[in-house]
PDB file of N, CA and C in Angstrom:
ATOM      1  N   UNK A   1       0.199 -28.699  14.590  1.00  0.00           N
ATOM      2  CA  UNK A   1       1.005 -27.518  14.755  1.00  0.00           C
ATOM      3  C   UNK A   1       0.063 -26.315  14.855  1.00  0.00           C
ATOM      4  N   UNK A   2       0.616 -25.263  15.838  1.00  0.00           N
ATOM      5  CA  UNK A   2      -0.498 -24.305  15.873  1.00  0.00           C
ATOM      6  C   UNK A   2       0.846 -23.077  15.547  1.00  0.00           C
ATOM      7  N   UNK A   3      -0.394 -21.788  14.830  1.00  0.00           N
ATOM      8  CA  UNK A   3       0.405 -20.968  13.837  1.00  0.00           C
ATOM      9  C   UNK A   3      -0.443 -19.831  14.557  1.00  0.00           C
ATOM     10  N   UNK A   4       0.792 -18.960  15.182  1.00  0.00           N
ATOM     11  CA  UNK A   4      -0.380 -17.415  15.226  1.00  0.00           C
ATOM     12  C   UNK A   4       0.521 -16.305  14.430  1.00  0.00           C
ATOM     13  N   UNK A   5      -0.489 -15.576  13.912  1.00  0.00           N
ATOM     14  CA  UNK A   5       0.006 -14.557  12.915  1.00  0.00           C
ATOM     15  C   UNK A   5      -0.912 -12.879  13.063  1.00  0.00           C
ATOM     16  N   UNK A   6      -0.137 -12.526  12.656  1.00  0.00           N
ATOM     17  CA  UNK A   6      -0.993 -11.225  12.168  1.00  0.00           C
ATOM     18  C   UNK A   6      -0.878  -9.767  11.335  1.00  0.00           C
ATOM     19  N   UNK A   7      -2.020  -9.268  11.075  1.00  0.00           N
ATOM     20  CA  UNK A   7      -1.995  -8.578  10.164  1.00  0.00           C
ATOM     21  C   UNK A   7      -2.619  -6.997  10.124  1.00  0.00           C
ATOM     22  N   UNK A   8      -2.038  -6.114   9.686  1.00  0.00           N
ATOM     23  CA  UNK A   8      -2.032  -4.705  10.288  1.00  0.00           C
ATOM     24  C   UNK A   8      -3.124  -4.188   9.362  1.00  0.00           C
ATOM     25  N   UNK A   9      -4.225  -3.391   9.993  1.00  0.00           N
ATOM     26  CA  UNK A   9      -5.279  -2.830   8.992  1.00  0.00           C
ATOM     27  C   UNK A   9      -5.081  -1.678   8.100  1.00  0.00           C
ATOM     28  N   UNK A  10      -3.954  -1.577   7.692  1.00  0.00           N
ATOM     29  CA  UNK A  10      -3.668   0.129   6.758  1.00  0.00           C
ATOM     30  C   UNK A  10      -4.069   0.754   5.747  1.00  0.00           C
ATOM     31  N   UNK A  11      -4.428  -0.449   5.246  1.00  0.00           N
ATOM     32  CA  UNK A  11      -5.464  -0.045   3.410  1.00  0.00           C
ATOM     33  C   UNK A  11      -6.341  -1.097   3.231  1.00  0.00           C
ATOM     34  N   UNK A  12      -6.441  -0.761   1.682  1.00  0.00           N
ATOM     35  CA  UNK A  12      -7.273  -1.759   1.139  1.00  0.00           C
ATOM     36  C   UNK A  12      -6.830  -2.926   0.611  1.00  0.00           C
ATOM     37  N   UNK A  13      -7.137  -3.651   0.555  1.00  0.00           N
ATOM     38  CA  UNK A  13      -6.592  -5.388  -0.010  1.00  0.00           C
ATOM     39  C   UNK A  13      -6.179  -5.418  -1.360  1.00  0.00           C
ATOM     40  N   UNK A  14      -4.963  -5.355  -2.135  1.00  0.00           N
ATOM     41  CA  UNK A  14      -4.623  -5.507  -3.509  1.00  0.00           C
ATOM     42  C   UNK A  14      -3.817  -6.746  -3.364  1.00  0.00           C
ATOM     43  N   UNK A  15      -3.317  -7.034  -4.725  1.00  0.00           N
ATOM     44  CA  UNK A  15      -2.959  -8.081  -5.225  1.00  0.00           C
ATOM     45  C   UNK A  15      -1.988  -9.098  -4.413  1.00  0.00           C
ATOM     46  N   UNK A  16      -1.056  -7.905  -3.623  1.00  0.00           N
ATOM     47  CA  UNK A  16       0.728  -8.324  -2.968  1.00  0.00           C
ATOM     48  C   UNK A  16       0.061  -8.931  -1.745  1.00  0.00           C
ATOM     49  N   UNK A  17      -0.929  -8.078  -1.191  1.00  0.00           N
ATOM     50  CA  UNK A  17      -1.812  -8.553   0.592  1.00  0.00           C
ATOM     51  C   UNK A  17      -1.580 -10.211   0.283  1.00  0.00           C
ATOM     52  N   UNK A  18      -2.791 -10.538  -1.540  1.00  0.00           N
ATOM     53  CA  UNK A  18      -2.906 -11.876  -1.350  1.00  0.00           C
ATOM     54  C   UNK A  18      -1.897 -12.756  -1.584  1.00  0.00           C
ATOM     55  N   UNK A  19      -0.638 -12.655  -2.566  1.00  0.00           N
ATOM     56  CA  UNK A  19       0.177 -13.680  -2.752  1.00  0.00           C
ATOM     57  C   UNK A  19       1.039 -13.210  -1.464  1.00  0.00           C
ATOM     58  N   UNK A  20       1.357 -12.581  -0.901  1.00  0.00           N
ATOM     59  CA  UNK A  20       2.136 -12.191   0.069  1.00  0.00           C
ATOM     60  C   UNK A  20       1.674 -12.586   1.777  1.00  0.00           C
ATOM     61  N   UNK A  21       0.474 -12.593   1.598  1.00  0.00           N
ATOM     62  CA  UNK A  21      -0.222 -12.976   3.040  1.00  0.00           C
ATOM     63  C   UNK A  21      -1.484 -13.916   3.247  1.00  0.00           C
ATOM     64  N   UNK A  22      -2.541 -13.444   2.012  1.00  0.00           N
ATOM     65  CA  UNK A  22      -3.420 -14.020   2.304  1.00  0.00           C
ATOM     66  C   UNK A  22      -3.581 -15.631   2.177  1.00  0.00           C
ATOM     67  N   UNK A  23      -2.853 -15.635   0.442  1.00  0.00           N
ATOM     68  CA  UNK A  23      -2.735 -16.965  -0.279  1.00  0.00           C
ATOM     69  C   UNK A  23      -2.030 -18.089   0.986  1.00  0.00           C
ATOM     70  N   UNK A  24      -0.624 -17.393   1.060  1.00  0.00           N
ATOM     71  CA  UNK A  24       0.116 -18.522   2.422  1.00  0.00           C
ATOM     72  C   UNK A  24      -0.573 -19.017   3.858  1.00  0.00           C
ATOM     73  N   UNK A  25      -1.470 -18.101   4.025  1.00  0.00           N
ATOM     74  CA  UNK A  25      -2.373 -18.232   5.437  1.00  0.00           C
ATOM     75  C   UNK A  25      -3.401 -19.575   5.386  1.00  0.00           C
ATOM     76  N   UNK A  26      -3.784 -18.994   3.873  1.00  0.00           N
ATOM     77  CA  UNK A  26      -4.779 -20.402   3.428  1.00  0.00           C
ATOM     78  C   UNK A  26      -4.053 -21.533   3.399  1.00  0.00           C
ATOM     79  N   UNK A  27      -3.028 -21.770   2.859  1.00  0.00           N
ATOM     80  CA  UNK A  27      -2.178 -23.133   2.583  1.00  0.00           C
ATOM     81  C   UNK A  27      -1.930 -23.172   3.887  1.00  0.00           C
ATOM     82  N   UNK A  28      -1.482 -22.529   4.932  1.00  0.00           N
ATOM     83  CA  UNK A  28      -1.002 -22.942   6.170  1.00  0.00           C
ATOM     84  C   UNK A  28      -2.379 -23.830   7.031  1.00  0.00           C
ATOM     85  N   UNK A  29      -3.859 -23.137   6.350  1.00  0.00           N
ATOM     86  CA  UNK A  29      -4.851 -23.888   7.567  1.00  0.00           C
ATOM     87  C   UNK A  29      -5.027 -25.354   6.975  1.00  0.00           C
ATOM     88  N   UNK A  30      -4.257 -25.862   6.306  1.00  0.00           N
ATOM     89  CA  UNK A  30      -4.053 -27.242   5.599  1.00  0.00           C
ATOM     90  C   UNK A  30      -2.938 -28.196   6.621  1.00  0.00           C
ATOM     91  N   UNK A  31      -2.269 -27.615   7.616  1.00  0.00           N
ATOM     92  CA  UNK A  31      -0.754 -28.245   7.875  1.00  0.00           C
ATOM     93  C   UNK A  31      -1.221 -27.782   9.518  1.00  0.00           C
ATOM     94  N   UNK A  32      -2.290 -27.408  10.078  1.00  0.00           N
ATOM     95  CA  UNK A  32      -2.057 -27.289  11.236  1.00  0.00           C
ATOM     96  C   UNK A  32      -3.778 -26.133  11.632  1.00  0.00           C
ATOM     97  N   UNK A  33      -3.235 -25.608  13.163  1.00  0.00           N
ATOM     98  CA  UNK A  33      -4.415 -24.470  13.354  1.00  0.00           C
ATOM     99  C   UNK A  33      -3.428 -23.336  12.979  1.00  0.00           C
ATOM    100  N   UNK A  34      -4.185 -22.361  12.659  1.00  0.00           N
ATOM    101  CA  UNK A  34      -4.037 -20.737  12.011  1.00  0.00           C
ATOM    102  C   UNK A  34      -4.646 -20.005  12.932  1.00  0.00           C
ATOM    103  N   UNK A  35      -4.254 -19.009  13.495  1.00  0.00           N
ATOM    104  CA  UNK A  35      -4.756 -17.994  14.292  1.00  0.00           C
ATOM    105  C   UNK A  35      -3.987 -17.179  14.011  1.00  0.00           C
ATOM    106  N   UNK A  36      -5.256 -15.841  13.615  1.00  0.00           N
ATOM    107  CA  UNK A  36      -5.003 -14.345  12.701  1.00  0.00           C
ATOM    108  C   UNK A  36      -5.635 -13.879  13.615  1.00  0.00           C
ATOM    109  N   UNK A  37      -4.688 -12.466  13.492  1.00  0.00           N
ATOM    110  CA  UNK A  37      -5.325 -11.153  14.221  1.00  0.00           C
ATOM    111  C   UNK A  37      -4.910 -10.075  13.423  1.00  0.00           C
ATOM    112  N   UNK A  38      -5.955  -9.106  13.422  1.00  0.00           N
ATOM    113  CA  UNK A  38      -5.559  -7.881  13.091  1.00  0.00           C
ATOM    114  C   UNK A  38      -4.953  -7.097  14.171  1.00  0.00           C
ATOM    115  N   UNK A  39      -3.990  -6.556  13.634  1.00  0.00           N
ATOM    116  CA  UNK A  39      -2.932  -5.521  14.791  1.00  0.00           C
ATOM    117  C   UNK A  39      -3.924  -4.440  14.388  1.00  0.00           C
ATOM    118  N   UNK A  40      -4.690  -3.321  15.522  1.00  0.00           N
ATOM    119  CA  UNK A  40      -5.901  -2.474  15.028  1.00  0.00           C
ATOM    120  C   UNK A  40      -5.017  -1.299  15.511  1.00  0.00           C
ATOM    121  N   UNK A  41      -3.704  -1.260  16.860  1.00  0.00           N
ATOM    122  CA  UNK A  41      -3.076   0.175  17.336  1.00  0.00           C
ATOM    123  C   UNK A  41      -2.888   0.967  16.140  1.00  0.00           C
ATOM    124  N   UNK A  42      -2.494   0.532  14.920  1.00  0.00           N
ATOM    125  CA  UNK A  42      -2.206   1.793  13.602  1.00  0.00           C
ATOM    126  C   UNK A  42      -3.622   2.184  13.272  1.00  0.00           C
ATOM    127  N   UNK A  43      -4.661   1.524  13.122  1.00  0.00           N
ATOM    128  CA  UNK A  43      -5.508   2.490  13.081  1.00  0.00           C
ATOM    129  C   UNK A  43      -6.228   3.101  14.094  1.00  0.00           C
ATOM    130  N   UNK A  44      -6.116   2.959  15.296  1.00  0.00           N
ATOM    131  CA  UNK A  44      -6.385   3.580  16.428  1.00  0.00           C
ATOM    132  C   UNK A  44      -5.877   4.456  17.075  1.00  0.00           C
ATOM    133  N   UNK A  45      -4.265   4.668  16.425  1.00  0.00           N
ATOM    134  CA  UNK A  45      -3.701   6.035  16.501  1.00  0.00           C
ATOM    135  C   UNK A  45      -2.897   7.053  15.128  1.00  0.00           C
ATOM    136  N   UNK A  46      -3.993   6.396  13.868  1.00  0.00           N
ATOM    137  CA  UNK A  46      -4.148   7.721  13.196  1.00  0.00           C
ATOM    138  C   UNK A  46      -5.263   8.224  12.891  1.00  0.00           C
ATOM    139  N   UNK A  47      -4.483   9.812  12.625  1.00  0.00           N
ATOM    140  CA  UNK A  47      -5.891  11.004  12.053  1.00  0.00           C
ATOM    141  C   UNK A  47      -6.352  10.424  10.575  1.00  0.00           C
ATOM    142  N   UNK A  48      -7.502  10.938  10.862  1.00  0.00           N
ATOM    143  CA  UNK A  48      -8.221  10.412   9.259  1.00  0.00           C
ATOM    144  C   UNK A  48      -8.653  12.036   8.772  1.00  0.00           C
ATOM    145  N   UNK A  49      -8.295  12.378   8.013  1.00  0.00           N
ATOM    146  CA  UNK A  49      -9.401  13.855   7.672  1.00  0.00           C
ATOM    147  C   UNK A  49     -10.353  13.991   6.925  1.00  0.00           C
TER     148      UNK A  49
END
């Protein structure tokens, strides 16, 4: 089974990222292929000051 997913760059990595995204991504490359992408348009169209 092949799995594509992805994931938006907005902050920094806390706890929810991993039981919420990261942890399941790992168990998924057990059951098949995994293909991740970062979605980069949110940080490519905001201001940083």
């Amino acid at each position: 089974m092949r799995i594509l997913t992805g994931i938006q760059a907005s902050g920094k990595l806390h706890i929810g990222n991993y039981f919420g995204a990261m942890r399941p991504m790992v168990e998924l490359q057990e059951s098949g292929e995994l293909f991740t992408f970062i979605a980069n348009y949110h940080s490519l169209t905001t201001s940083k000051d």
